[in-house]
C-alpha atoms as a PDB file:
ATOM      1  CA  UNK A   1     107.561  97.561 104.566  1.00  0.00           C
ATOM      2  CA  UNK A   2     109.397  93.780 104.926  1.00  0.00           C
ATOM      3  CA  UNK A   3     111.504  93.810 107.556  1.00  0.00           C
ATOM      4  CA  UNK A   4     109.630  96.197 109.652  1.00  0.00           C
ATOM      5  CA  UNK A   5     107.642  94.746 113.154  1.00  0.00           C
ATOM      6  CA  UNK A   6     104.159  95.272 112.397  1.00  0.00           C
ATOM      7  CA  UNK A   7     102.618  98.623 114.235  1.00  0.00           C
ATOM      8  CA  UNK A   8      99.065  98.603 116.094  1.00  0.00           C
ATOM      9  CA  UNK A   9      97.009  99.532 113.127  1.00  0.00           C
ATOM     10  CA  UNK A  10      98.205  96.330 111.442  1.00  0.00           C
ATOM     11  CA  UNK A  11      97.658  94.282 114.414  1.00  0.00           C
ATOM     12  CA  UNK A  12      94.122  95.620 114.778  1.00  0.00           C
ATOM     13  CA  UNK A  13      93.493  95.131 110.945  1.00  0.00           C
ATOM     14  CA  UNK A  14      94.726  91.175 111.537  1.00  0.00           C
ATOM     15  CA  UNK A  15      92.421  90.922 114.620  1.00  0.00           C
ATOM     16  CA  UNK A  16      89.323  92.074 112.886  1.00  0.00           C
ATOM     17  CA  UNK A  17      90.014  89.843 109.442  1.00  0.00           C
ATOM     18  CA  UNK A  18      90.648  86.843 111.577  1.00  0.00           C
ATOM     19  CA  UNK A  19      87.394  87.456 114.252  1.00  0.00           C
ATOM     20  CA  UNK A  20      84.827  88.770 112.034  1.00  0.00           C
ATOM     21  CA  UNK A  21      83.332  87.235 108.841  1.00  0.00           C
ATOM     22  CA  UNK A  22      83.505  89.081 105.376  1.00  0.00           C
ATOM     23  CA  UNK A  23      84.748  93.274 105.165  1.00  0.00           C
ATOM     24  CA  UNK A  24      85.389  95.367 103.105  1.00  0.00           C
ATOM     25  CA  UNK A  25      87.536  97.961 103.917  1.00  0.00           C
ATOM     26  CA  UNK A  26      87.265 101.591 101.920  1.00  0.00           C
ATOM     27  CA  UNK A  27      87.949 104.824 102.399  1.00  0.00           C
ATOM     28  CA  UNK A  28      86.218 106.282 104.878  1.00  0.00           C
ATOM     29  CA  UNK A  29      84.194 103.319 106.340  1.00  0.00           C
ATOM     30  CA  UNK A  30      84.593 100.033 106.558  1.00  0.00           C
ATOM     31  CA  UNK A  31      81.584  97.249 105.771  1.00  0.00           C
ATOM     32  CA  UNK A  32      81.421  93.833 107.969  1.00  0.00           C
ATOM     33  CA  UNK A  33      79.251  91.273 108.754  1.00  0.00           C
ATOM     34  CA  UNK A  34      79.242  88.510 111.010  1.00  0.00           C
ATOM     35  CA  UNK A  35      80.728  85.171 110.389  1.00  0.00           C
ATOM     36  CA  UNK A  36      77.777  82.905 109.391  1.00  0.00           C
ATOM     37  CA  UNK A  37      76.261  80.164 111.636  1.00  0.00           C
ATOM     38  CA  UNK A  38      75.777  78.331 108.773  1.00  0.00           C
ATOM     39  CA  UNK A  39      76.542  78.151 104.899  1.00  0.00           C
ATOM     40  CA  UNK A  40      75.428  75.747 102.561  1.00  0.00           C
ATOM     41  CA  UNK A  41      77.371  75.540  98.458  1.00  0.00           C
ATOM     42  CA  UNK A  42      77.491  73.042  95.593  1.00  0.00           C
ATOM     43  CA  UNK A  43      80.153  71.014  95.002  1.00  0.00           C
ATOM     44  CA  UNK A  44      80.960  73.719  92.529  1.00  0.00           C
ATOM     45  CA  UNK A  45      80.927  76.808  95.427  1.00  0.00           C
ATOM     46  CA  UNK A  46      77.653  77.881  94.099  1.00  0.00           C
ATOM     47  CA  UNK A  47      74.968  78.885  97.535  1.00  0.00           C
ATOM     48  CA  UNK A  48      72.093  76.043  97.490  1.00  0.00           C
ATOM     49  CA  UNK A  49      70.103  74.836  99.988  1.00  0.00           C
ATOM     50  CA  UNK A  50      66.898  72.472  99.203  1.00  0.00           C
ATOM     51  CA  UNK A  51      64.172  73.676 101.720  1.00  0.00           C
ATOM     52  CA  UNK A  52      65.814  75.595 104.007  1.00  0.00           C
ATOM     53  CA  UNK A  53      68.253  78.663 104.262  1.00  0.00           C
ATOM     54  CA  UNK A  54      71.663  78.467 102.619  1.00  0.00           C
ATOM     55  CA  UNK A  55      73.256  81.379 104.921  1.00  0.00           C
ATOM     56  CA  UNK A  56      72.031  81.689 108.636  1.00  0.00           C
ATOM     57  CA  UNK A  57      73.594  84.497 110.626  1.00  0.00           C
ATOM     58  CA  UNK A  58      73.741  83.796 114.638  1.00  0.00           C
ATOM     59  CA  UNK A  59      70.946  86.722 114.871  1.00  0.00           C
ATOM     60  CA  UNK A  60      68.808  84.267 112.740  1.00  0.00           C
ATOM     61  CA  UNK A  61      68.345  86.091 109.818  1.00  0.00           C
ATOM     62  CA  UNK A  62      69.166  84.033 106.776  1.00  0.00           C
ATOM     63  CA  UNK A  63      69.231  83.500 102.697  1.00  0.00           C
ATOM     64  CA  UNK A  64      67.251  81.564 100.461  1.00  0.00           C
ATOM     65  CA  UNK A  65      69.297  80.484  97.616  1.00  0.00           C
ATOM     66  CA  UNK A  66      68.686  76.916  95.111  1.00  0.00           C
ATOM     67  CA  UNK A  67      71.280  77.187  92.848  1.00  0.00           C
ATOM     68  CA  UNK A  68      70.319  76.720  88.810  1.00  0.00           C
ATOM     69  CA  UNK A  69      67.134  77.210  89.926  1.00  0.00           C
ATOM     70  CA  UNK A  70      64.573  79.646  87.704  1.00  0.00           C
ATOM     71  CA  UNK A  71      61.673  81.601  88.410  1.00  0.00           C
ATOM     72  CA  UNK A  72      57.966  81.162  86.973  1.00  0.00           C
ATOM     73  CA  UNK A  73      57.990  81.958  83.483  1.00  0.00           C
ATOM     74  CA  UNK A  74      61.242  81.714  82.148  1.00  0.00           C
END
C-alpha cells in the first residue's frame, strides 16, 4: 500500500531482482537464472553473435544464436 514502509518480504523480493539475472516469480515456485557473463544483440535487440556464443553464463554454458539467419533448406 503507498505510504506504508516496505516489510521484509518486499525487501527480500528487491534484493533478489536487483542480484540475480532474469525470474519469474509464480505461484508456488519461483524460476531464476544467473545474470549472464556475456550477451551479444543487434542494433535492433535481436540475440546475434557471428562465430561465437551470444549468451555465456559464468558456469560457461552458453547460446548460439545469428539472428535472420535460416536453416538448410528453407
Amino acid at each position: 500500500m503507498l505510504g506504508t514502509a516496505p516489510g521484509p518480504t518486499w525487501e527480500g523480493c528487491r534484493d533478489v531482482a536487483l542480484a540475480a539475472g532474469p525470474w519469474w516469480p509464480l505461484s508456488t515456485v519461483a524460476v531464476m537464472m544467473h545474470r549472464p557473463s556475456a550477451l551479444w544483440v543487434t542494433d535492433d535487440g535481436r540475440l546475434h553473435a557471428d562465430g561465437e556464443p551470444a549468451v555465456v553464463w559464468p558456469d560457461g554454458s552458453h547460446l548460439l544464436s545469428v539472428a535472420r539467419c535460416r536453416g538448410p533448406g528453407k
